[in-house]
Structures are given as structure tokens and as C-alpha cells.
Protein backbone atom coordinates (compact mmCIF):
# COMPACT_ATOMS: atom_id res chain seq x y z
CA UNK A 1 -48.51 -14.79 -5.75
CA UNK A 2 -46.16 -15.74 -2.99
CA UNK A 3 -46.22 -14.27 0.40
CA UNK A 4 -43.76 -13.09 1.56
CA UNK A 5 -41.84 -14.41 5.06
CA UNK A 6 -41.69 -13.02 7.73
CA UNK A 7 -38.50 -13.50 9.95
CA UNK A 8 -37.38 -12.23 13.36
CA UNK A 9 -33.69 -11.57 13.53
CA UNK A 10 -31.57 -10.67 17.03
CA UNK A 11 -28.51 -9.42 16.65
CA UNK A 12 -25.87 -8.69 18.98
CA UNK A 13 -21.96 -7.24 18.95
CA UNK A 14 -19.10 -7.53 21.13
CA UNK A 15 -15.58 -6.85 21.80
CA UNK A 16 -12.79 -7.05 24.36
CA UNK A 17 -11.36 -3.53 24.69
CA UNK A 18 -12.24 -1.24 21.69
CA UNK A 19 -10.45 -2.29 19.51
CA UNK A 20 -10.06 -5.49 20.57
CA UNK A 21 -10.83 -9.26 19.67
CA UNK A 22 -14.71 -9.19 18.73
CA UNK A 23 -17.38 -10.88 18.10
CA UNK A 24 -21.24 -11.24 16.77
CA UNK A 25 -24.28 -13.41 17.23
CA UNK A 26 -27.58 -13.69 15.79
CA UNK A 27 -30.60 -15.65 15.95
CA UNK A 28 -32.73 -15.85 13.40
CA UNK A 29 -36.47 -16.83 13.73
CA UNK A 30 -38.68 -18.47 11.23
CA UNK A 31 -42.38 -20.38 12.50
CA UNK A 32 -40.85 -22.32 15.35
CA UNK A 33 -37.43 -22.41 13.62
CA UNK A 34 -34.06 -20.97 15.21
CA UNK A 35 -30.96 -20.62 14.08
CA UNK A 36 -27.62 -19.35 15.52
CA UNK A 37 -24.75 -17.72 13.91
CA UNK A 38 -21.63 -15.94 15.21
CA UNK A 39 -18.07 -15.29 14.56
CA UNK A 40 -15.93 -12.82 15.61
CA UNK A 41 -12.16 -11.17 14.04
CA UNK A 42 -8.95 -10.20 15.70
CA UNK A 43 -8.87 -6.54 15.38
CA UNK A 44 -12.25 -4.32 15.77
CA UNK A 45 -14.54 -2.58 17.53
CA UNK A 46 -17.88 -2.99 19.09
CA UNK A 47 -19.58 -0.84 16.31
CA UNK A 48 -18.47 -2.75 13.66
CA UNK A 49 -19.44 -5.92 15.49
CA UNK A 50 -22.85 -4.78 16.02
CA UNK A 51 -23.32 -3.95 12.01
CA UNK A 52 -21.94 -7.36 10.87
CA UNK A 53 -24.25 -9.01 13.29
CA UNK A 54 -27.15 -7.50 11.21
CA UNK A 55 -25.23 -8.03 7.99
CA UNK A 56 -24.64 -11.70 8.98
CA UNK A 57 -28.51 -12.31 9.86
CA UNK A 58 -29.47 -10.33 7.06
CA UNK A 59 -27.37 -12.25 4.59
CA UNK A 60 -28.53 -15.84 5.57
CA UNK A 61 -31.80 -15.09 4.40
CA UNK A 62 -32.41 -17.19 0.97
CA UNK A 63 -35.00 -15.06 -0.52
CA UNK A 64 -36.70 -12.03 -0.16
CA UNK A 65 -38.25 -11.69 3.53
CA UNK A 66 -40.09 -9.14 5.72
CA UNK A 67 -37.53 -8.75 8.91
CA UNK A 68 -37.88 -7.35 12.59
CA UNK A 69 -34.36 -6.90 13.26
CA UNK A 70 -33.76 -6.45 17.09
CA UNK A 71 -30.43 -4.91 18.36
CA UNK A 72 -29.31 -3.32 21.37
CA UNK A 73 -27.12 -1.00 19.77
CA UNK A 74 -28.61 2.40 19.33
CA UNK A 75 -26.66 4.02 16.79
CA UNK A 76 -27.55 0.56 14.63
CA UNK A 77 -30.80 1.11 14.94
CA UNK A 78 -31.01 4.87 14.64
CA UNK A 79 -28.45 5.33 11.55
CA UNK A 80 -30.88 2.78 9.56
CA UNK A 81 -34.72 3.67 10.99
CA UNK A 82 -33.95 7.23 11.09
CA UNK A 83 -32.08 7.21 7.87
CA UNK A 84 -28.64 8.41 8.53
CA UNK A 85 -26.65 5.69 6.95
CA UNK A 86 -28.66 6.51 3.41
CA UNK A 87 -27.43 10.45 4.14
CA UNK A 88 -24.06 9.30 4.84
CA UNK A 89 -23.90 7.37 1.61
CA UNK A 90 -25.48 9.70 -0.33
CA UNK A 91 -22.67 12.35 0.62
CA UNK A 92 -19.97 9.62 0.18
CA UNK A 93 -19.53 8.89 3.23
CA UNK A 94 -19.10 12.17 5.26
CA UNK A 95 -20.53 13.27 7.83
CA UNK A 96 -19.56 16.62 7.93
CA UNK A 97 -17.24 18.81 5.35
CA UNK A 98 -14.34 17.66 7.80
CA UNK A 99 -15.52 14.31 9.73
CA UNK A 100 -15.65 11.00 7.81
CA UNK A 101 -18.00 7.97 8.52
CA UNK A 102 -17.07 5.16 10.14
CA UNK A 103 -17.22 1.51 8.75
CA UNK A 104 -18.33 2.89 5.30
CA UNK A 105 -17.71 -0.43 4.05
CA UNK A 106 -20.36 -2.47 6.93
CA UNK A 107 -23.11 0.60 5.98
CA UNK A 108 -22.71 -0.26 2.50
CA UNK A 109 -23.09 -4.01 2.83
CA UNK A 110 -26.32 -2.76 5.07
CA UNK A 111 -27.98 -1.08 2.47
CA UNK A 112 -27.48 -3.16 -0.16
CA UNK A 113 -29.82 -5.80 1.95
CA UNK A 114 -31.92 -3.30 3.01
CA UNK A 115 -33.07 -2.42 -0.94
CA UNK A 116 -33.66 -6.46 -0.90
CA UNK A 117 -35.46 -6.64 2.07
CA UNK A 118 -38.11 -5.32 4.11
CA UNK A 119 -36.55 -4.26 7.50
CA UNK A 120 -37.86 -3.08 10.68
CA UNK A 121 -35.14 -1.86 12.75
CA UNK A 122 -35.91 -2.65 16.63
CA UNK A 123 -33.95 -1.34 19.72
CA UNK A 124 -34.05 -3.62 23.03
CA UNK A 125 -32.40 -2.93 26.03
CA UNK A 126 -29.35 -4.75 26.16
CA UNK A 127 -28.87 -7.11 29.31
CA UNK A 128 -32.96 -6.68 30.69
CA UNK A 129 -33.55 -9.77 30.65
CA UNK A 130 -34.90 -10.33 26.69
CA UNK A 131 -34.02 -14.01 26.25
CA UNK A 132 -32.97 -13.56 22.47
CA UNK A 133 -31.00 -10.86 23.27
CA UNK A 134 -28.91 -12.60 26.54
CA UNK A 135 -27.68 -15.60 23.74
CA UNK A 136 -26.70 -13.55 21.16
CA UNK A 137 -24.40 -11.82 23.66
CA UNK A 138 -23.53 -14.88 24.92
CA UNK A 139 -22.60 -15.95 21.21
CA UNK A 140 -21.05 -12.26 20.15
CA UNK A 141 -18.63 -13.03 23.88
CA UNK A 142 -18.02 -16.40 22.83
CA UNK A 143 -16.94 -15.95 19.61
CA UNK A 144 -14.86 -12.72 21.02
CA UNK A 145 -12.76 -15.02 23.12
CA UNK A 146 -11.69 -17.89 20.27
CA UNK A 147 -8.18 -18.45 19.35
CA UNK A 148 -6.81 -17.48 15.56
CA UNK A 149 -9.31 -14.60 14.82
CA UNK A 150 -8.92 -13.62 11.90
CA UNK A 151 -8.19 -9.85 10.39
CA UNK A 152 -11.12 -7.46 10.64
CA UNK A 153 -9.82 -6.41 6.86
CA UNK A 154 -12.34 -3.05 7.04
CA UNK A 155 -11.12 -1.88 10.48
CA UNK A 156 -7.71 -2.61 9.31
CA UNK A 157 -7.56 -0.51 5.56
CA UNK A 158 -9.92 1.82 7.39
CA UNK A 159 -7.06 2.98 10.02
CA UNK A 160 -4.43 3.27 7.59
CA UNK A 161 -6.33 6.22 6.17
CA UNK A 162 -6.30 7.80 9.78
């Protein structure tokens, strides 16, 4: 039987007012292997940009891994380790009988890797000086400041509704 990998992702999400031009960046780490990603959209907010960043790490795996997924973003971390975003989901999407989740669309894309995965969820302290974490700010700010973003389609259909 095959054993299963084990891969270390850092994520990170950013965005220039909120909303605002944002952006994401990961690093993924496999055995002495790194990898960066990042991108960013016009329109968004810093939540949302912190949940792609996992989605985007999460989806570049090519098989089934084990994953310590590091963010500095607290209400990542708690809403999937403390099982919120399952709650949420399981009362489509609410909250509350009058309060609506946000990004229903990012939590959903979540979970789905989450039942394919095995996922530690990990909060660091952003800017403290964890060297994984520094880059993939660097890349989230980067990627924040390019030219020709494109639409943040979720943030977009999710505000018409407001």
C-alpha cells in the first residue's frame, strides 16, 4: 500500500482597501521541494483572499496528501479546525435565522478538498518573523498590485444579492 505524502502548505491573503485589488500566495512544501503560487483579482476582500490561498495550495496537490496548512488568518483557521464552515454548510449557508455567510462559494470549494484530503489547519502569527509566512505575503502584495486583475466573479454575484 502507498503512503501517503505529506505536504506543508503556507498560505497567505491580501488586499488594498477592503474591497480592493487582492491577492494570494502559497508555498507549498514537499522533501526539499518548494513551490510558489499567487494571483490576485480586481474586486475583493482580504477574507476571500485568504480562502483562495488555501484553495489554490490545496488544489495543486495531484493526489491524495496529508497537509499542514499554515495561515495567518484566524477566522481561516478557526471556521475549518473548529468546524464552523461544515455548520454553515450544513444550514445552507446561514449563520443565523437572519445573517448569511460570507463567500459561500470559497467554503464550498474548501470542503470539497478537505473530504479529499487530510488537513491540519495551523495559525501563525502574521508578520513575526516566520520565513514562509513573510513570502507568501510578499507574493499575496505582489500579485495585489498587477495591472488587468481580473473579476473576483464570487465577490461580485455575491454583492448583488446585498
Amino acid at each position: 500500500m502507498k503512503k501517503t505524502k505529506h505536504v506543508t502548505i503556507y498560505t497567505d491573503g491580501a488586499c488594498l482597501g477592503n474591497p480592493g485589488p487582492g491577492g494570494y500566495g502559497v508555498i507549498l512544501l514537499y522533501r526539499g521541494h518548494k513551490r510558489e503560487l499567487s494571483g490576485g483579482y480586481d474586486k475583493t476582500t482580504n477574507n476571500r483572499m485568504e480562502i483562495m490561498a488555501a484553495i489554490v495550495g490545496l488544489e495543486a496537490l495531484k493526489e491524495k496528501c496529508q497537509v499542514t496548512l499554515y495561515s495567518d488568518s484566524e477566522y481561516l483557521v478557526k471556521a475549518m479546525s473548529r468546524g464552523w464552515a461544515q455548520r454553515w454548510r450544513a444550514n445552507r449557508w446561514q449563520r443565523s435565522k437572519r445573517e448569511k455567510v460570507l463567500n459561500p462559494d470559497l467554503w464550498e470549494r474548501l470542503l470539497q478538498l478537505c473530504d479529499h484530503h487530510e488537513i491540519k489547519f495551523s495559525w501563525v502569527k502574521g508578520h513575526a518573523g516566520t520565513l514562509e509566512n513573510r513570502r507568501c505575503d510578499e507574493l499575496a502584495m505582489q500579485a495585489a498590485q498587477q495591472p488587468n486583475l481580473p473579476d473576483d466573479e464570487g465577490y461580485i454575484s455575491q454583492n448583488k444579492t446585498r
